[in-house]
PDB file of N, CA and C in Angstrom:
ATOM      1  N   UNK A   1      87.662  97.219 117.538  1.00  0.00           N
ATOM      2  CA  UNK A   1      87.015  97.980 118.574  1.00  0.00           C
ATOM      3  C   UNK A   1      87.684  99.353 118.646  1.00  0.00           C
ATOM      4  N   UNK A   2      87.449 100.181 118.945  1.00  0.00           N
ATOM      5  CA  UNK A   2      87.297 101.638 118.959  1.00  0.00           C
ATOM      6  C   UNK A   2      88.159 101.977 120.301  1.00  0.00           C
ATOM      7  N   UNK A   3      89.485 102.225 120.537  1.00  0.00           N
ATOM      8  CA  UNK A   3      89.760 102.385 121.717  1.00  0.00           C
ATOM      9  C   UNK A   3      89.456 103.916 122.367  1.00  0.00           C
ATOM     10  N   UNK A   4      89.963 105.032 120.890  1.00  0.00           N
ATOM     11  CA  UNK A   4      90.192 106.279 121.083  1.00  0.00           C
ATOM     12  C   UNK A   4      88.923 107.341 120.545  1.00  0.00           C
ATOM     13  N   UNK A   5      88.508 107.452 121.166  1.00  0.00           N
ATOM     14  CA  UNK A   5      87.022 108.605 120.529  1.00  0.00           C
ATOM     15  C   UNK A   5      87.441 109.523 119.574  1.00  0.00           C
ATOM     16  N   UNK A   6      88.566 110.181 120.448  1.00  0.00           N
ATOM     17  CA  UNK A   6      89.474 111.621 120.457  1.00  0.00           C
ATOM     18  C   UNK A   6      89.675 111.452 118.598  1.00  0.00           C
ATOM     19  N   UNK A   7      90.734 110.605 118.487  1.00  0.00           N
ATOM     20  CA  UNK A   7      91.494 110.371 117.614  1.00  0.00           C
ATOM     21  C   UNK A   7      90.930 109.357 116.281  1.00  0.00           C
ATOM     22  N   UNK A   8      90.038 108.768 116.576  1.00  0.00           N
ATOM     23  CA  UNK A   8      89.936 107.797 116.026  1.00  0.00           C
ATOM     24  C   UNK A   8      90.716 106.538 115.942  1.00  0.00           C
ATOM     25  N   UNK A   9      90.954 105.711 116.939  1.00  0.00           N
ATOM     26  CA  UNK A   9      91.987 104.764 117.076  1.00  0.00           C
ATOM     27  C   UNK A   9      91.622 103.381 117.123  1.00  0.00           C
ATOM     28  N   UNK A  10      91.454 102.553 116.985  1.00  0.00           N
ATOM     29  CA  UNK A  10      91.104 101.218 116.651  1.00  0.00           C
ATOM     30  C   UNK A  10      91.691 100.197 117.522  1.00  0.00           C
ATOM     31  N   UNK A  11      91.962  99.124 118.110  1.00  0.00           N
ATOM     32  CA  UNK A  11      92.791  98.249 119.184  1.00  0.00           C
ATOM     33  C   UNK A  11      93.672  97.538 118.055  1.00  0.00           C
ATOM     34  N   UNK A  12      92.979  97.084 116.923  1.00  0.00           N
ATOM     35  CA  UNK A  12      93.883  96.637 116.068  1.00  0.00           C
ATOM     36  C   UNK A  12      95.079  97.628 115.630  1.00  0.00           C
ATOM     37  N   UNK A  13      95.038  98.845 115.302  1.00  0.00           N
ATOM     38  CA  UNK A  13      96.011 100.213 115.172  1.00  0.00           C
ATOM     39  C   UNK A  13      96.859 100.131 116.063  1.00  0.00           C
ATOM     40  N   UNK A  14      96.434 100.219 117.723  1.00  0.00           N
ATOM     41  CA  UNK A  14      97.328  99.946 118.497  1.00  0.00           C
ATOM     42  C   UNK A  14      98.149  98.950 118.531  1.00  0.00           C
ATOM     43  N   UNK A  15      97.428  97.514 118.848  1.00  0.00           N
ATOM     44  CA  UNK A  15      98.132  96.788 118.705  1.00  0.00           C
ATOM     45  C   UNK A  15      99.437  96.315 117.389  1.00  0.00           C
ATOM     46  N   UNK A  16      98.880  96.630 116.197  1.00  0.00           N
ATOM     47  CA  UNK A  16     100.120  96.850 115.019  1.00  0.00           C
ATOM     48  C   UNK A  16     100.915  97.812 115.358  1.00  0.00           C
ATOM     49  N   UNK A  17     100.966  99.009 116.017  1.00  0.00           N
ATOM     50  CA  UNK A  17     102.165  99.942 116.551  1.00  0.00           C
ATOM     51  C   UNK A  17     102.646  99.265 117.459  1.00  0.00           C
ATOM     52  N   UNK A  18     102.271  98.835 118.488  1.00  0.00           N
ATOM     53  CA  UNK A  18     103.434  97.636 119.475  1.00  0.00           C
ATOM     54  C   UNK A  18     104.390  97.016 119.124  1.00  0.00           C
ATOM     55  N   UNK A  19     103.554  96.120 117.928  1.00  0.00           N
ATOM     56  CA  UNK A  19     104.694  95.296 117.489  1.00  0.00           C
ATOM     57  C   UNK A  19     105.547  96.238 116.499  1.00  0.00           C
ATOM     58  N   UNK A  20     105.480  96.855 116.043  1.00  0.00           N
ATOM     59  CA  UNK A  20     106.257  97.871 115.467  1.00  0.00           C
ATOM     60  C   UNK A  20     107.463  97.706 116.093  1.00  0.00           C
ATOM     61  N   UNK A  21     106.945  98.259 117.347  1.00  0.00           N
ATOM     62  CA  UNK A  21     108.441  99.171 118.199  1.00  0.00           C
ATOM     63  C   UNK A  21     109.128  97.848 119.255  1.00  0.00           C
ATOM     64  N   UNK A  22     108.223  96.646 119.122  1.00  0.00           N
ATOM     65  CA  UNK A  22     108.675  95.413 119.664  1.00  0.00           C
ATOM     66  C   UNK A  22     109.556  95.053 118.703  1.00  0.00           C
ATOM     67  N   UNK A  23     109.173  94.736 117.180  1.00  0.00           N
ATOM     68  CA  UNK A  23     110.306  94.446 116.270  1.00  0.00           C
ATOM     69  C   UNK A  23     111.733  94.997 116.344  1.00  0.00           C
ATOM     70  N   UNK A  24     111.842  96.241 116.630  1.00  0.00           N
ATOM     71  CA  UNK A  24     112.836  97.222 116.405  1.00  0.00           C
ATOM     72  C   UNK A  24     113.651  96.942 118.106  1.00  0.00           C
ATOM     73  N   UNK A  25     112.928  97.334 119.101  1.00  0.00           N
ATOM     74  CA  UNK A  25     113.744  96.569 120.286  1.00  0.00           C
ATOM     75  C   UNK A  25     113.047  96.186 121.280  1.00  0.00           C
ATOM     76  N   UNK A  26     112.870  94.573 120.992  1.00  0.00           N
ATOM     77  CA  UNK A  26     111.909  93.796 122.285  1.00  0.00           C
ATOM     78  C   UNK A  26     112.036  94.264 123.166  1.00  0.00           C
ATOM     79  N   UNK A  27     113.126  95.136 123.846  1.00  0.00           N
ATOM     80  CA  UNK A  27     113.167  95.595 125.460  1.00  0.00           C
ATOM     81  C   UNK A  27     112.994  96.743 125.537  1.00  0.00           C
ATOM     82  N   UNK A  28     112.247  97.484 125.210  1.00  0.00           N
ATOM     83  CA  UNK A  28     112.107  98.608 125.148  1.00  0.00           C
ATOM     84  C   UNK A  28     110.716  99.083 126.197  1.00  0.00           C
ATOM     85  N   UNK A  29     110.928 100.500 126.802  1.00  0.00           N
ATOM     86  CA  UNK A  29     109.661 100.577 127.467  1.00  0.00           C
ATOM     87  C   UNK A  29     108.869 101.188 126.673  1.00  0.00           C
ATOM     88  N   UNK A  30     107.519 100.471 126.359  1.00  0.00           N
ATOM     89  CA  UNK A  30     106.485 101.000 125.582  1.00  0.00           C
ATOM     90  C   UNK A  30     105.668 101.885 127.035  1.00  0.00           C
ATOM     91  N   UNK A  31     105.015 103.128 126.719  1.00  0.00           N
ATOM     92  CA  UNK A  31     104.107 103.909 127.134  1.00  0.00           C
ATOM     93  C   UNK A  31     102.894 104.381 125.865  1.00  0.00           C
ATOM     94  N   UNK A  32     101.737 104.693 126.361  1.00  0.00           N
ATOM     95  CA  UNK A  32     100.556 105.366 125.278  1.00  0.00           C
ATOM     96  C   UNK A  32     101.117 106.615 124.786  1.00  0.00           C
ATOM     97  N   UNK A  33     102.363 107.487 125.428  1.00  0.00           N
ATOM     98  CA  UNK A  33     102.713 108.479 124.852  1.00  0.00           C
ATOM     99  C   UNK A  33     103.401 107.930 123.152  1.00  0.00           C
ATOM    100  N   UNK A  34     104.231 106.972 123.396  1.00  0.00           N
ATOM    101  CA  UNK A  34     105.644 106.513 122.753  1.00  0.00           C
ATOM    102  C   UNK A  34     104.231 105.956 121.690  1.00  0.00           C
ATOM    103  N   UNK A  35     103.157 105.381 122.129  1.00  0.00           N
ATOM    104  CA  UNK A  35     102.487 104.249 120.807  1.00  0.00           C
ATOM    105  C   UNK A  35     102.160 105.380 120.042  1.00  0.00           C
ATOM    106  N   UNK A  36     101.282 106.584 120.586  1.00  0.00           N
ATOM    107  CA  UNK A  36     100.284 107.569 119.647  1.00  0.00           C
ATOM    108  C   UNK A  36     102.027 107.972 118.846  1.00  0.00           C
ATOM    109  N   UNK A  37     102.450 108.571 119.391  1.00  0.00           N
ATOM    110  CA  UNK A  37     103.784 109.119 119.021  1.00  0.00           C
ATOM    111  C   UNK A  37     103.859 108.531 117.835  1.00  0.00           C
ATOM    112  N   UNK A  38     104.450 107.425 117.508  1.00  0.00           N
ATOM    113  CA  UNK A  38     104.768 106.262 116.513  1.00  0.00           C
ATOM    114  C   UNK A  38     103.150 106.026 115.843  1.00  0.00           C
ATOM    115  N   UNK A  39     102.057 106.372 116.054  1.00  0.00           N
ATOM    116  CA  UNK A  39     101.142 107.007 115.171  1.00  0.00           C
ATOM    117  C   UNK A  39     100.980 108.200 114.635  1.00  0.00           C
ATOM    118  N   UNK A  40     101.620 109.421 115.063  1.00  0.00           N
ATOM    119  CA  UNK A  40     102.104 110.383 114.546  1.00  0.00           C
ATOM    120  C   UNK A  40      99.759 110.947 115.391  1.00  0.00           C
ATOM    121  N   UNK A  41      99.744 110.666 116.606  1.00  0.00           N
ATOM    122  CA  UNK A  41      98.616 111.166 116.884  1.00  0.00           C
ATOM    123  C   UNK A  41      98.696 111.657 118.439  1.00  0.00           C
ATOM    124  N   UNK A  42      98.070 111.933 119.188  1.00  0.00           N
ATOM    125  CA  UNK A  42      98.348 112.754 120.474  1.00  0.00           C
ATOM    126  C   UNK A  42      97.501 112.333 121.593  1.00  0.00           C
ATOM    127  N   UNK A  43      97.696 112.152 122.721  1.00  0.00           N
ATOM    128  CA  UNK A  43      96.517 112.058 123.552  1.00  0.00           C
ATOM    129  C   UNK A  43      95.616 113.423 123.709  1.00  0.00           C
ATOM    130  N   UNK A  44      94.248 113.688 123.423  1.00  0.00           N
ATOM    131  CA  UNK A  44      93.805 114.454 123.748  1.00  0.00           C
ATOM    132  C   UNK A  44      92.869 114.709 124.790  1.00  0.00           C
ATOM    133  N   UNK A  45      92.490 113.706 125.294  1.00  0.00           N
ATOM    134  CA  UNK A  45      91.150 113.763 127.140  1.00  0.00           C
ATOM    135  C   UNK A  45      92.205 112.921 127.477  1.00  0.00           C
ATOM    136  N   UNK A  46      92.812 112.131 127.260  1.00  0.00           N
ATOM    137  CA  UNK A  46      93.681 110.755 127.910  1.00  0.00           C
ATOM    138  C   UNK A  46      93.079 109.954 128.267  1.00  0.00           C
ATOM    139  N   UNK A  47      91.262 109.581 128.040  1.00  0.00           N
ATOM    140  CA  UNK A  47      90.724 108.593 129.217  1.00  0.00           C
ATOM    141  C   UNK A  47      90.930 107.289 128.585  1.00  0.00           C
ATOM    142  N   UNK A  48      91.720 106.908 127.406  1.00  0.00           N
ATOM    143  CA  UNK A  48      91.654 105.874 126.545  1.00  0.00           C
ATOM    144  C   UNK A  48      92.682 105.049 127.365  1.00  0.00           C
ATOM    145  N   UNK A  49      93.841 106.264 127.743  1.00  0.00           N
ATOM    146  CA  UNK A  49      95.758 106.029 128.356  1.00  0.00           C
ATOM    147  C   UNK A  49      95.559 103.928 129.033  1.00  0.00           C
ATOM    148  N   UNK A  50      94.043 104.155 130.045  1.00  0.00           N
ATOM    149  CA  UNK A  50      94.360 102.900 130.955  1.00  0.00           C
ATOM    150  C   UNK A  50      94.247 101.703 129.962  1.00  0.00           C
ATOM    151  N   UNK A  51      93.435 102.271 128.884  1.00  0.00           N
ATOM    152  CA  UNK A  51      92.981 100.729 128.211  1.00  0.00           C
ATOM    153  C   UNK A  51      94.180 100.605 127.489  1.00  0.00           C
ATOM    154  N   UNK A  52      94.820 101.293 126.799  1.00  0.00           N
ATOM    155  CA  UNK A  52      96.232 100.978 126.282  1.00  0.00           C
ATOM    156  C   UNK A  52      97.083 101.117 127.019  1.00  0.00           C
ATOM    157  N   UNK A  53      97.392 101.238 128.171  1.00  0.00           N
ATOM    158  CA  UNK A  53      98.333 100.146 129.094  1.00  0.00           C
ATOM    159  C   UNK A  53      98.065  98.758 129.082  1.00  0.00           C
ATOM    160  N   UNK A  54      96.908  98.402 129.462  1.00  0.00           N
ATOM    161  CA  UNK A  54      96.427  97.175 129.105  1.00  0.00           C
ATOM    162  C   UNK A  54      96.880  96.492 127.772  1.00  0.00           C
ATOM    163  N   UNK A  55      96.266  97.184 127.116  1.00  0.00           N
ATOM    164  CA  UNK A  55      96.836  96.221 125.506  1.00  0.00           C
ATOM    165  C   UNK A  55      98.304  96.297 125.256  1.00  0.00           C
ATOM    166  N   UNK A  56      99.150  97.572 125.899  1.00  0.00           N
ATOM    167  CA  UNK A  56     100.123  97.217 125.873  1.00  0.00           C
ATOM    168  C   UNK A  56     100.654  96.574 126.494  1.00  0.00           C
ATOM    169  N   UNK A  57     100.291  96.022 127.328  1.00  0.00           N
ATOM    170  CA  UNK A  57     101.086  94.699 128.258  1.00  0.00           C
ATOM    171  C   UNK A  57     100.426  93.250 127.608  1.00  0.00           C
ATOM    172  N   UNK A  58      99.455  93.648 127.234  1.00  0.00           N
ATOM    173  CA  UNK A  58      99.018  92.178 126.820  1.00  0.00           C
ATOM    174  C   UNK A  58      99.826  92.065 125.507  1.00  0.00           C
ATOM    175  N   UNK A  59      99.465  92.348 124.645  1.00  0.00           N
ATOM    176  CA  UNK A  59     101.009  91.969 123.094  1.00  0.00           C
ATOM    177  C   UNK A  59     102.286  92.441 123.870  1.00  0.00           C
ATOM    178  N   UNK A  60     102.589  92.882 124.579  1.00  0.00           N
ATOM    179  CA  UNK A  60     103.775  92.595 124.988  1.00  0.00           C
ATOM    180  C   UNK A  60     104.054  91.014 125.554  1.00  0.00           C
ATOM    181  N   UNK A  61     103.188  91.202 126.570  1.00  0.00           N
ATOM    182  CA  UNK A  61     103.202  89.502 127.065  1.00  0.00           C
ATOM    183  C   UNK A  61     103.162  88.438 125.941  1.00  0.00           C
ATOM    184  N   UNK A  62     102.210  89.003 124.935  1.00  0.00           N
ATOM    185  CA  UNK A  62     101.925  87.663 123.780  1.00  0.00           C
ATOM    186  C   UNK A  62     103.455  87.704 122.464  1.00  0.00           C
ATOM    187  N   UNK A  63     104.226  88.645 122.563  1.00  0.00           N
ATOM    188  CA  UNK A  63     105.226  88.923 121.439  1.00  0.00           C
ATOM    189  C   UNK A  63     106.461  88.463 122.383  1.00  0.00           C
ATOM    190  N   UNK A  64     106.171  88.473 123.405  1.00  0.00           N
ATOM    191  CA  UNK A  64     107.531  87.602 124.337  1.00  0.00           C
ATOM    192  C   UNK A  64     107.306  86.200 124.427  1.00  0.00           C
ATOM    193  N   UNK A  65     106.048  85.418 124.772  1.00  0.00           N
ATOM    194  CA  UNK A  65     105.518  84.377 124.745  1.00  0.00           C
ATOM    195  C   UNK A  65     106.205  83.910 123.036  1.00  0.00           C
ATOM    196  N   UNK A  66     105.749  84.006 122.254  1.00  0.00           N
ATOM    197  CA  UNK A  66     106.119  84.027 120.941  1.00  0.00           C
ATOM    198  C   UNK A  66     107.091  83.943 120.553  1.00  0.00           C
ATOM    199  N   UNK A  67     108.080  85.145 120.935  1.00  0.00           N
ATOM    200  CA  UNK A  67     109.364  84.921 120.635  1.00  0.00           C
ATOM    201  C   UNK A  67     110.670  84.227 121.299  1.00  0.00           C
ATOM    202  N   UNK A  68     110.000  83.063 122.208  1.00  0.00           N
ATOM    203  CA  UNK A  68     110.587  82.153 122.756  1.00  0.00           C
ATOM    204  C   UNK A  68     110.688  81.994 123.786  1.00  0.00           C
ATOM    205  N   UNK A  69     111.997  81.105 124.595  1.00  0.00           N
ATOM    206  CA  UNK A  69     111.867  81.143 125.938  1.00  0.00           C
ATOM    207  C   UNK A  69     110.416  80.618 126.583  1.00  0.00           C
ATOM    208  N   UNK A  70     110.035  79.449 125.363  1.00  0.00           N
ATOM    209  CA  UNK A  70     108.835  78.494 126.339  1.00  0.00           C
ATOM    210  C   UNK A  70     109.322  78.586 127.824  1.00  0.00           C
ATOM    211  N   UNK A  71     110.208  77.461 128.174  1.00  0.00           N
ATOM    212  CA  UNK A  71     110.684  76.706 129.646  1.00  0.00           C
ATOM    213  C   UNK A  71     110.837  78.160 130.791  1.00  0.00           C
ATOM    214  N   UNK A  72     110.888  78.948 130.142  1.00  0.00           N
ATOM    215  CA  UNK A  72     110.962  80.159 131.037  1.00  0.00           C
ATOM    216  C   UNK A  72     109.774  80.987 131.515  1.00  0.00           C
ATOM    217  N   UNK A  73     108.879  81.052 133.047  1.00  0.00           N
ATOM    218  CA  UNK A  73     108.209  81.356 133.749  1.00  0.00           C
ATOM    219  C   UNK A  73     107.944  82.785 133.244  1.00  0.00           C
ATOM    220  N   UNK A  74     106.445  82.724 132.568  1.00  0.00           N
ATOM    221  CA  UNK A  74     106.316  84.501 132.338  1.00  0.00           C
ATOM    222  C   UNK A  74     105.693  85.115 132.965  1.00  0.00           C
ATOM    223  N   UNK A  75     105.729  86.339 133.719  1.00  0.00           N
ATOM    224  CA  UNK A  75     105.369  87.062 134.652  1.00  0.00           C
ATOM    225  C   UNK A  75     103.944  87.692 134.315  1.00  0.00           C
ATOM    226  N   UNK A  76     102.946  87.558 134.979  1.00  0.00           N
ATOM    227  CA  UNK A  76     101.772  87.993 134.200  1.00  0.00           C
ATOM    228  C   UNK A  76     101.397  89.731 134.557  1.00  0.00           C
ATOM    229  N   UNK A  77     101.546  90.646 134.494  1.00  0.00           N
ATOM    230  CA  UNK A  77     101.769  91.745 134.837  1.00  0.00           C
ATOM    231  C   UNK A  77     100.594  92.736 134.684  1.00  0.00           C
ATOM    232  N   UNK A  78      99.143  92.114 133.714  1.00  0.00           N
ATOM    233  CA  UNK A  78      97.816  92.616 133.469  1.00  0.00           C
ATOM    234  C   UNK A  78      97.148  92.504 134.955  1.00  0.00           C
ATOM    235  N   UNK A  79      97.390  91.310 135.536  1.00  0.00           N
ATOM    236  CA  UNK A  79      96.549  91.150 137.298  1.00  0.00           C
ATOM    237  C   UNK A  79      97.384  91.643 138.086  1.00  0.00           C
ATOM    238  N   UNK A  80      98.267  92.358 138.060  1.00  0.00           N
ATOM    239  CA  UNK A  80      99.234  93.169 138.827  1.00  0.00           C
ATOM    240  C   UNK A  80      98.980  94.571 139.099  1.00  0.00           C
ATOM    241  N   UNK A  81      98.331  95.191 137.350  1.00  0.00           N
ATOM    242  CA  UNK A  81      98.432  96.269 137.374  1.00  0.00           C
ATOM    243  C   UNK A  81      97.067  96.611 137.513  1.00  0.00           C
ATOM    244  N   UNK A  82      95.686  95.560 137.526  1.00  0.00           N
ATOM    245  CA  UNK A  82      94.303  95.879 138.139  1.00  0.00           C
ATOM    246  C   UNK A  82      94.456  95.961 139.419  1.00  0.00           C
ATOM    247  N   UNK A  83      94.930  94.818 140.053  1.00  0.00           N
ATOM    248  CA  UNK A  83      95.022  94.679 141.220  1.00  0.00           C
ATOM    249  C   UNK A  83      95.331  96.523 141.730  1.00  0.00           C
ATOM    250  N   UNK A  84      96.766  96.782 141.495  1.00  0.00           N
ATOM    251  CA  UNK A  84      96.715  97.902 141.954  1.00  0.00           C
ATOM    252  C   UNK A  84      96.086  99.045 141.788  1.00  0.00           C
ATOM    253  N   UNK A  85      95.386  98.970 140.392  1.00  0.00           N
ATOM    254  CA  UNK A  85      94.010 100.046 140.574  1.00  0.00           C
ATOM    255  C   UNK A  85      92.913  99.906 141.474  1.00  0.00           C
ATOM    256  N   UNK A  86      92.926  98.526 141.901  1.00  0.00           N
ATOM    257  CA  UNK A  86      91.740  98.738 143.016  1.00  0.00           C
ATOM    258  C   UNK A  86      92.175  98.690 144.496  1.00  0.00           C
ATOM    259  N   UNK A  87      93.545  98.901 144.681  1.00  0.00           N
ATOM    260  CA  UNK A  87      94.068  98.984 146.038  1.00  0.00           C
ATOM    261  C   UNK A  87      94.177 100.648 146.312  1.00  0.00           C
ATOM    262  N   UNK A  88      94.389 101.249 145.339  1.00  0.00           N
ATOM    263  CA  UNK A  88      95.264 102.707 144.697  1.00  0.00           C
ATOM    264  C   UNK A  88      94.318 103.608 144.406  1.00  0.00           C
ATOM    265  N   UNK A  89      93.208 102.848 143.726  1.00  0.00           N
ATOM    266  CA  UNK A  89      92.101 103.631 143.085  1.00  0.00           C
ATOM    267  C   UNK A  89      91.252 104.577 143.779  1.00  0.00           C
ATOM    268  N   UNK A  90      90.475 105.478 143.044  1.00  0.00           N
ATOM    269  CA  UNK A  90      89.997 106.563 143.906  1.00  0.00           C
ATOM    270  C   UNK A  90      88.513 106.075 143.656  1.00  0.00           C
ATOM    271  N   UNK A  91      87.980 107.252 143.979  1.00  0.00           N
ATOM    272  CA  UNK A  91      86.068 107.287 143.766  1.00  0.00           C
ATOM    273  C   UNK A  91      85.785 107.799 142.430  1.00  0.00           C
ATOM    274  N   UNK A  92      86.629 108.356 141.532  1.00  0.00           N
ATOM    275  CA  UNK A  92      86.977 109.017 140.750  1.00  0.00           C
ATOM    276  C   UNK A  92      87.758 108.333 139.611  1.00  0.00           C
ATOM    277  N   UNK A  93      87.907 108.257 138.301  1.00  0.00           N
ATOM    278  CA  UNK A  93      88.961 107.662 137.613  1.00  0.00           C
ATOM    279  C   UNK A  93      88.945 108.737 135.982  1.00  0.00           C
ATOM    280  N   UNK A  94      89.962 109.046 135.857  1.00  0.00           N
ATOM    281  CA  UNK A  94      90.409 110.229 135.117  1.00  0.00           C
ATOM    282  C   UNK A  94      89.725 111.198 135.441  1.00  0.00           C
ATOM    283  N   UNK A  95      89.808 111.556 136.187  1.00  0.00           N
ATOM    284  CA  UNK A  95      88.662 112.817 137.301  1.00  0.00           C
ATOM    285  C   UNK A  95      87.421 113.080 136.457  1.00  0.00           C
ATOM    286  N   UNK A  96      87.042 111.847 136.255  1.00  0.00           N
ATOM    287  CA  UNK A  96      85.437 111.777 136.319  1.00  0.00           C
ATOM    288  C   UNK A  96      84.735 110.872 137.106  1.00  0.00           C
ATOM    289  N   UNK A  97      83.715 111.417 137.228  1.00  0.00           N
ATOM    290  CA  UNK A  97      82.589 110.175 138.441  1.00  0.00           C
ATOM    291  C   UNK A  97      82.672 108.764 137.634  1.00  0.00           C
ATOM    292  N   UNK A  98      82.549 108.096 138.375  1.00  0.00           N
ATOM    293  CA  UNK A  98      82.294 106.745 137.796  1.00  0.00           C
ATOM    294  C   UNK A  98      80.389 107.173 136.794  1.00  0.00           C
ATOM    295  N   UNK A  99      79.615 107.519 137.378  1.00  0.00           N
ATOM    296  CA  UNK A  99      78.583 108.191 136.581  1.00  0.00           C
ATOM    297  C   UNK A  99      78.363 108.702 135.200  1.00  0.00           C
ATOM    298  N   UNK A 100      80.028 109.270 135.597  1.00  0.00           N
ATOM    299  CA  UNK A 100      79.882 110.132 133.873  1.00  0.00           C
ATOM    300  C   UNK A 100      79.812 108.931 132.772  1.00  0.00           C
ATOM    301  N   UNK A 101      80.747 108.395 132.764  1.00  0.00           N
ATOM    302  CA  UNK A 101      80.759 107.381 131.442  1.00  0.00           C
ATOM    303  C   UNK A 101      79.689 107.025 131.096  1.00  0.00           C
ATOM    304  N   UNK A 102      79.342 106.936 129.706  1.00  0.00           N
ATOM    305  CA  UNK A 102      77.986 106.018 128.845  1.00  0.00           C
ATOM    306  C   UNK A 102      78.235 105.320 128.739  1.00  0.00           C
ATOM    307  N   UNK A 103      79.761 104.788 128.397  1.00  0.00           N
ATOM    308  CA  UNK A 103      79.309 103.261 127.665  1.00  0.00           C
ATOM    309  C   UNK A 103      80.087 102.431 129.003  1.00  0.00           C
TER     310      UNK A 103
END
């Protein structure tokens, strides 16, 4: 799927840069700046930024799940961070109307 218009970016692209920088140090804070970065690509409108927060928490969640620590309670942090877009959220989202979007 097509995350990035701008750039041409793919979810699979993203998601293989995660684990990238997950390999190198599981604790690390991933941001969409740090992933394009480590694609050697840029945000250019940014309206892609929310959906790769998303995917970055989700392979994060799934590369911790994975790399052990079954018996240990994992924090689900994707219904955390909707939740607070719709407590937080405006009428507006990347200062466009909800209208503008096509797809």
């Amino acid at each position: 799927m097509l995350v990035c218009h701008c750039n041409l970016i793919t979810q699979k692209e993203i998601e293989d840069a995660i684990i990238v920088m997950l390999d190198e140090d599981r604790w690390q804070l991933i941001v969409p700046a740090k992933v394009y970065h480590a694609m050697a690509k840029r945000g250019r409108c940014c309206g892609c930024f929310p959906n790769v927060v998303e995917t970055i928490i989700r392979v994060t969640e799934e590369y911790h799940g994975r790399a052990g620590g079954g018996d240990v309670e994992t924090v689900t942090y994707l219904d955390r961070v909707r939740a607070l877009r719709d407590k937080f959220g405006s009428k507006f989202i990347e200062r466009r109307y909800k209208g503008h979007r096509a797809a």
